[in-house]
PDB file of N, CA and C in Angstrom:
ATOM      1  N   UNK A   1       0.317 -15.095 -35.195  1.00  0.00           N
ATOM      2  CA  UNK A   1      -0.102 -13.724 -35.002  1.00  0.00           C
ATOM      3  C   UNK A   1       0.864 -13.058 -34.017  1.00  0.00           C
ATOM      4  N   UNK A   2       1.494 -11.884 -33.886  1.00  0.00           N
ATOM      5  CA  UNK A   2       2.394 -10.962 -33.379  1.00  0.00           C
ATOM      6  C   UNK A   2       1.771 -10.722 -32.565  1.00  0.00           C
ATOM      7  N   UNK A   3       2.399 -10.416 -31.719  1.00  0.00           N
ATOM      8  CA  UNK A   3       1.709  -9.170 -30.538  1.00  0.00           C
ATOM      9  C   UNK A   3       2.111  -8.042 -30.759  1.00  0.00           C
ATOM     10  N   UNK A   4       0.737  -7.130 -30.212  1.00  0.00           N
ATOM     11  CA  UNK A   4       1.250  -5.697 -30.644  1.00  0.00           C
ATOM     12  C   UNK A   4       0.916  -4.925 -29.675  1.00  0.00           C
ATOM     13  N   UNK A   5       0.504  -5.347 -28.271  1.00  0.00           N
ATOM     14  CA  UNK A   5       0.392  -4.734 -27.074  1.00  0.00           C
ATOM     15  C   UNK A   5       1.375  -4.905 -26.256  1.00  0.00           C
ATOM     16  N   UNK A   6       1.413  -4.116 -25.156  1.00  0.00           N
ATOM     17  CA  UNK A   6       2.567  -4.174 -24.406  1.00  0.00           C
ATOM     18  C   UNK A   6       2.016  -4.758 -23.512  1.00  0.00           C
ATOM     19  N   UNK A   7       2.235  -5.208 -21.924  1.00  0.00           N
ATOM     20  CA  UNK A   7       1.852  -5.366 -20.635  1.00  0.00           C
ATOM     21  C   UNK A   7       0.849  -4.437 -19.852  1.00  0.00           C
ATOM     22  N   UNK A   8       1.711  -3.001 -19.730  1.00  0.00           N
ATOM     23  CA  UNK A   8       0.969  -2.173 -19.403  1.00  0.00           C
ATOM     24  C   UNK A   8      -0.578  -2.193 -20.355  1.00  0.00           C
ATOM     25  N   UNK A   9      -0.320  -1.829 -21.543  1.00  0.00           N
ATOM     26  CA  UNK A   9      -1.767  -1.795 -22.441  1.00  0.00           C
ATOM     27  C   UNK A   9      -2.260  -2.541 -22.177  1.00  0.00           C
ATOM     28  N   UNK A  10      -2.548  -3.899 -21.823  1.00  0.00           N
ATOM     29  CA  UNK A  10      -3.174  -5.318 -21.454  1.00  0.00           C
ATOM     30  C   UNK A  10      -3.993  -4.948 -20.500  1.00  0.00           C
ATOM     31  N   UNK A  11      -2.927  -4.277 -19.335  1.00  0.00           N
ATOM     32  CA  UNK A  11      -3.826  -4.601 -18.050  1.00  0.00           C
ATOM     33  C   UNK A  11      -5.034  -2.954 -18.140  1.00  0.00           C
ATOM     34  N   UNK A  12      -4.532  -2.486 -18.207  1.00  0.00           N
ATOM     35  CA  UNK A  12      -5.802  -1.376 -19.022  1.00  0.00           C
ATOM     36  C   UNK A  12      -6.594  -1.403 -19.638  1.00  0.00           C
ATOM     37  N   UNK A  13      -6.334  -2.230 -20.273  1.00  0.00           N
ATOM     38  CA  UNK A  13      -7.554  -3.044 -21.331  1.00  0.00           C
ATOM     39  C   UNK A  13      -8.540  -3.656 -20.619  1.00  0.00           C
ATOM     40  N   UNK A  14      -8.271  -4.474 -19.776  1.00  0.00           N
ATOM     41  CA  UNK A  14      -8.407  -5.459 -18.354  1.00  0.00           C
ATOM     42  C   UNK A  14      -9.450  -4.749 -17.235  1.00  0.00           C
ATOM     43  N   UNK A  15      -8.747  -3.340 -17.350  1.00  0.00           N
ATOM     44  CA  UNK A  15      -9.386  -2.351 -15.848  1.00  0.00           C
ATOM     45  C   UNK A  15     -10.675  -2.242 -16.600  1.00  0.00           C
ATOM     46  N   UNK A  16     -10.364  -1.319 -17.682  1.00  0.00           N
ATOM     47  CA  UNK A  16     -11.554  -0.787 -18.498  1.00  0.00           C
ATOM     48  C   UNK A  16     -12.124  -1.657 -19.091  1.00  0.00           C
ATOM     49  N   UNK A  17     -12.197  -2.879 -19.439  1.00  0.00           N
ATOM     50  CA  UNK A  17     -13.299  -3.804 -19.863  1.00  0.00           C
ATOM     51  C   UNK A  17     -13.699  -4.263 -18.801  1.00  0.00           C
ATOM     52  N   UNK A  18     -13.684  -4.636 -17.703  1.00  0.00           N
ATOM     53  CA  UNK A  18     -14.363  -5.003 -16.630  1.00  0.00           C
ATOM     54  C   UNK A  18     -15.066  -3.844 -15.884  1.00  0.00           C
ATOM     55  N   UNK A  19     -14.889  -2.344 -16.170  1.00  0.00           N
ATOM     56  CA  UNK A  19     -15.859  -1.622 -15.707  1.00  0.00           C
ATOM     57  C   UNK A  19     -17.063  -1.239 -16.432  1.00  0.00           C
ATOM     58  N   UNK A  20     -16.437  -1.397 -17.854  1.00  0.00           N
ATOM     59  CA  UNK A  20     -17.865  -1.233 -19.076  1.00  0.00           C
ATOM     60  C   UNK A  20     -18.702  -2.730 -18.483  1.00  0.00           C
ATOM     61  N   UNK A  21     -18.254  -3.640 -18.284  1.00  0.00           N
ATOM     62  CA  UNK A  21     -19.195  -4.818 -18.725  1.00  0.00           C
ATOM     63  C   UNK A  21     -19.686  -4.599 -17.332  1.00  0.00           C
ATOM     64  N   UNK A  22     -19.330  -4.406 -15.995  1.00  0.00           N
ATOM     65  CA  UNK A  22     -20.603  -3.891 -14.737  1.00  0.00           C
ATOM     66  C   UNK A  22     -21.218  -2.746 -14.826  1.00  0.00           C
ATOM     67  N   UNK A  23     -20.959  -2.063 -15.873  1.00  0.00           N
ATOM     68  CA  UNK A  23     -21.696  -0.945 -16.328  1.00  0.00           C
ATOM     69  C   UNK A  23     -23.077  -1.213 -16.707  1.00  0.00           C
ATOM     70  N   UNK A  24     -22.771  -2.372 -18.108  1.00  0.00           N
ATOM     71  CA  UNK A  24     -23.494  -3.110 -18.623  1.00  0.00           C
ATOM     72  C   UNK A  24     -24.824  -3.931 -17.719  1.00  0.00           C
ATOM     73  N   UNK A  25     -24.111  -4.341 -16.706  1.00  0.00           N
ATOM     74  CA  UNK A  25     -24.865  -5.442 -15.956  1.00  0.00           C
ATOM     75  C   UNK A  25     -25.632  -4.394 -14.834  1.00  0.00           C
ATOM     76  N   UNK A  26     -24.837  -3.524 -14.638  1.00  0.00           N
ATOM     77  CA  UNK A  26     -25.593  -2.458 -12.929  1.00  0.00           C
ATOM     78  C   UNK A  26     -26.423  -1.294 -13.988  1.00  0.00           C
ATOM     79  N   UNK A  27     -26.544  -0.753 -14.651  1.00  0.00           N
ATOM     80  CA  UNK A  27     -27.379  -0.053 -15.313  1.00  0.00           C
ATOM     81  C   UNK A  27     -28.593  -0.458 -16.637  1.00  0.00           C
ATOM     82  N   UNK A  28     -28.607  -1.242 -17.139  1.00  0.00           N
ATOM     83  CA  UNK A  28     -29.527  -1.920 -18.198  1.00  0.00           C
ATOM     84  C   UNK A  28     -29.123  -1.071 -19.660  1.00  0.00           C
ATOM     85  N   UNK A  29     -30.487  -0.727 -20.064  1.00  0.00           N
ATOM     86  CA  UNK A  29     -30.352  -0.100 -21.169  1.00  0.00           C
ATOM     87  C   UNK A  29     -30.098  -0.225 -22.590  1.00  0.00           C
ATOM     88  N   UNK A  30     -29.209   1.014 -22.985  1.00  0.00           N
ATOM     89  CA  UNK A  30     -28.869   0.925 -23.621  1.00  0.00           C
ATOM     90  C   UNK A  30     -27.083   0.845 -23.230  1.00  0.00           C
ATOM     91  N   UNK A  31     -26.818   0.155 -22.351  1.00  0.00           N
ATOM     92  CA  UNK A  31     -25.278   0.037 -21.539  1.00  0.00           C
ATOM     93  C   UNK A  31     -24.686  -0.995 -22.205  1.00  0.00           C
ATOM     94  N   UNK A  32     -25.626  -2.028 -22.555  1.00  0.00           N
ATOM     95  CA  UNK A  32     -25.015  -3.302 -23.065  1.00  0.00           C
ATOM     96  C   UNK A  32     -24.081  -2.806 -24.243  1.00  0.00           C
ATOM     97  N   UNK A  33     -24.219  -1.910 -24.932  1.00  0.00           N
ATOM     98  CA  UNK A  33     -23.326  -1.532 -25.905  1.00  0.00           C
ATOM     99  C   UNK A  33     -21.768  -1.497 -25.151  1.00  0.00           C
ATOM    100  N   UNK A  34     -21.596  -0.946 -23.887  1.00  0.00           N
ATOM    101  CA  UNK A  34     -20.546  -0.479 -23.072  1.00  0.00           C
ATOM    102  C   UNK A  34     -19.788  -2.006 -22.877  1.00  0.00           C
ATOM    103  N   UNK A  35     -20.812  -2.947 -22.367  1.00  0.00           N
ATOM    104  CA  UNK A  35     -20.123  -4.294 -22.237  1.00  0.00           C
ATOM    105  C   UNK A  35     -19.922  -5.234 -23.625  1.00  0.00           C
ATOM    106  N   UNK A  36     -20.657  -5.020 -24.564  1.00  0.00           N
ATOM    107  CA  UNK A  36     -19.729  -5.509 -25.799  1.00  0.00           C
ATOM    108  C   UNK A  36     -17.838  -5.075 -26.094  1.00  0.00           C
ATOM    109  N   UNK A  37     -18.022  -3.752 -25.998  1.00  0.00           N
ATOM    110  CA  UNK A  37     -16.600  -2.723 -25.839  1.00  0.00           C
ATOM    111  C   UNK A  37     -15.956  -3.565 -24.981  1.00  0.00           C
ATOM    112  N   UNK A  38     -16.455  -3.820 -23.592  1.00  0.00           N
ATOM    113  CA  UNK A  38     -15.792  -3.984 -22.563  1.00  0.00           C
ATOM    114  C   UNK A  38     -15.369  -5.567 -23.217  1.00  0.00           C
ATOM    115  N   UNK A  39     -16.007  -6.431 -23.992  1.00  0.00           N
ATOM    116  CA  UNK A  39     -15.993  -8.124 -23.734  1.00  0.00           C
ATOM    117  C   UNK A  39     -14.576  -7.866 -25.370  1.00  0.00           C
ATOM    118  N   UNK A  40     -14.772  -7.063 -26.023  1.00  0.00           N
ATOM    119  CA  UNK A  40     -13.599  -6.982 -26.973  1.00  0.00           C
ATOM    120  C   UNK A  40     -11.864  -5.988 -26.074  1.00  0.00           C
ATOM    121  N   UNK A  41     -12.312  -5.499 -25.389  1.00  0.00           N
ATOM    122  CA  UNK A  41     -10.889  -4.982 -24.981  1.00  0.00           C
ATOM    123  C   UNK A  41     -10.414  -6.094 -23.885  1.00  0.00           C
ATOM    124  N   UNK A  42     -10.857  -7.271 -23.351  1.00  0.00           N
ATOM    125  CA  UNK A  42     -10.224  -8.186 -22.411  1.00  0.00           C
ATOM    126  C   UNK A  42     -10.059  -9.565 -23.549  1.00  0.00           C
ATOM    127  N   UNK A  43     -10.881  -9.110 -24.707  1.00  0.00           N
ATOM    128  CA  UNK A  43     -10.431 -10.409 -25.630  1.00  0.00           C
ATOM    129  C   UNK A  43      -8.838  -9.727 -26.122  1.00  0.00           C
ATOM    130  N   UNK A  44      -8.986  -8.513 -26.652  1.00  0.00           N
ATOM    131  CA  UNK A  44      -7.553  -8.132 -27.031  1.00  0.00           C
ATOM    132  C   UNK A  44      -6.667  -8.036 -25.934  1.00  0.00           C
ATOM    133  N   UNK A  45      -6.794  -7.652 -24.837  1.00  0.00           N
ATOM    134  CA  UNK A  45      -6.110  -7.696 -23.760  1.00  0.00           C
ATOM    135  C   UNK A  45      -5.246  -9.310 -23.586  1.00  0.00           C
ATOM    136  N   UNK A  46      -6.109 -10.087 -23.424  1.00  0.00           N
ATOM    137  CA  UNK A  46      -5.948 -11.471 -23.684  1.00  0.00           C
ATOM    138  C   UNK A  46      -5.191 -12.292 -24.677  1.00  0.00           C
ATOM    139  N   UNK A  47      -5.433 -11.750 -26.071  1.00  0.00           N
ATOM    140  CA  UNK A  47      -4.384 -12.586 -27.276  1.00  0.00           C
ATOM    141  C   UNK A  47      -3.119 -12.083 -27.501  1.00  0.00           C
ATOM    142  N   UNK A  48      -3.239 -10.585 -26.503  1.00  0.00           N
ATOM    143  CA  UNK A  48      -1.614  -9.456 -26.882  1.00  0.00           C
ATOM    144  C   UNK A  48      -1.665  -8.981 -28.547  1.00  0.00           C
ATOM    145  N   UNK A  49      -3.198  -8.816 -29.369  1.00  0.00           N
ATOM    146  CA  UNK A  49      -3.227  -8.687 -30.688  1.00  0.00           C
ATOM    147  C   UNK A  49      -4.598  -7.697 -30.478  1.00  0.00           C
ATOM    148  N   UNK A  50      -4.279  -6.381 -30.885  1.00  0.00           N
ATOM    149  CA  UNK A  50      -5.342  -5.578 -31.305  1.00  0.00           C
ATOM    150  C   UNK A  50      -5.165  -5.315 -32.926  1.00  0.00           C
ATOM    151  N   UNK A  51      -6.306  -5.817 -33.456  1.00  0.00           N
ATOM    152  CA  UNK A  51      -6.787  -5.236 -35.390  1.00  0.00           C
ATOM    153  C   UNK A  51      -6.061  -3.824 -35.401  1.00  0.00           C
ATOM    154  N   UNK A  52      -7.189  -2.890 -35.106  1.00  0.00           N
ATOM    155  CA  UNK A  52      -7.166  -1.672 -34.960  1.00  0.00           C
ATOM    156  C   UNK A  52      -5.347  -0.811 -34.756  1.00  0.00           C
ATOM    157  N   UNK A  53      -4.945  -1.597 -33.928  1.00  0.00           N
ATOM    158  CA  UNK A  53      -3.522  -1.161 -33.787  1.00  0.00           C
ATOM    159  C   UNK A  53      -2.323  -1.589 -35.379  1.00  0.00           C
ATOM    160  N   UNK A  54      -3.011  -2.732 -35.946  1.00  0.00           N
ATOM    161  CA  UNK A  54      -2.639  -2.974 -37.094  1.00  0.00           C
ATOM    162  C   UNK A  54      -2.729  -2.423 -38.269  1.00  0.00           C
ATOM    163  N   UNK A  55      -4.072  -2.262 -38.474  1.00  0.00           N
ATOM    164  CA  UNK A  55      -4.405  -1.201 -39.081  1.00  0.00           C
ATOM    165  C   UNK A  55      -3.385   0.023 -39.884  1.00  0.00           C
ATOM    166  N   UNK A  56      -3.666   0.708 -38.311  1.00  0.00           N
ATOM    167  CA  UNK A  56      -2.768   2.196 -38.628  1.00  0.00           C
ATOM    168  C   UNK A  56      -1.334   1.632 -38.659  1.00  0.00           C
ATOM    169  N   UNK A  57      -0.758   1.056 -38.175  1.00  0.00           N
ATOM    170  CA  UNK A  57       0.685   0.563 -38.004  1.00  0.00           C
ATOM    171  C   UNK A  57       1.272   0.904 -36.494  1.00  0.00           C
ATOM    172  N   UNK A  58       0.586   0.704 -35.523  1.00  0.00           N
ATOM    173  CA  UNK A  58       0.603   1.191 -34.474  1.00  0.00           C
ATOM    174  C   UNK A  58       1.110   0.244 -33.435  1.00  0.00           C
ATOM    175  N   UNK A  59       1.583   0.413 -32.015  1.00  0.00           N
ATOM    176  CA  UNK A  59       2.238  -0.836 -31.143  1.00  0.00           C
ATOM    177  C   UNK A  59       2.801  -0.095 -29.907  1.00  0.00           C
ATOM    178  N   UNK A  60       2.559  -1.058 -29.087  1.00  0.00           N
ATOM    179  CA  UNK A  60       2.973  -0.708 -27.811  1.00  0.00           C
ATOM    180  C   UNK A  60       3.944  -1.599 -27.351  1.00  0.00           C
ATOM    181  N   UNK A  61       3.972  -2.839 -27.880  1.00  0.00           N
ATOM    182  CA  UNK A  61       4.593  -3.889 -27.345  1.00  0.00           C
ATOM    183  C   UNK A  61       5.620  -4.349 -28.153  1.00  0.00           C
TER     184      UNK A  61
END
């Protein structure tokens, strides 16, 4: 599998999935939706492979 993120995109991925998923955890609700989001942008963050960027034909990296 390719990578199709860059570094920068990673760690953004990184910021913003770790604030959805204490979103998730410090508010209840209906938030948990926010930390699913959040638990898929540190998995893509993580493999350097987003679908979605494939998809369209899209890349940062």
């Amino acid at each position: 599998m390719e990578k199709n993120l860059a570094v920068w995109d990673r760690v953004i991925r990184v910021i913003i999935g770790l604030i959805f998923i204490y979103l998730a955890f410090t508010k209840g609700g209906l938030w948990w939706i926010l930390g699913i989001i959040g638990l898929v942008l540190i998995g893509t963050a993580i493999t350097g492979f987003c679908l979605l960027y494939k998809l369209v034909g899209f890349r940062t990296g």
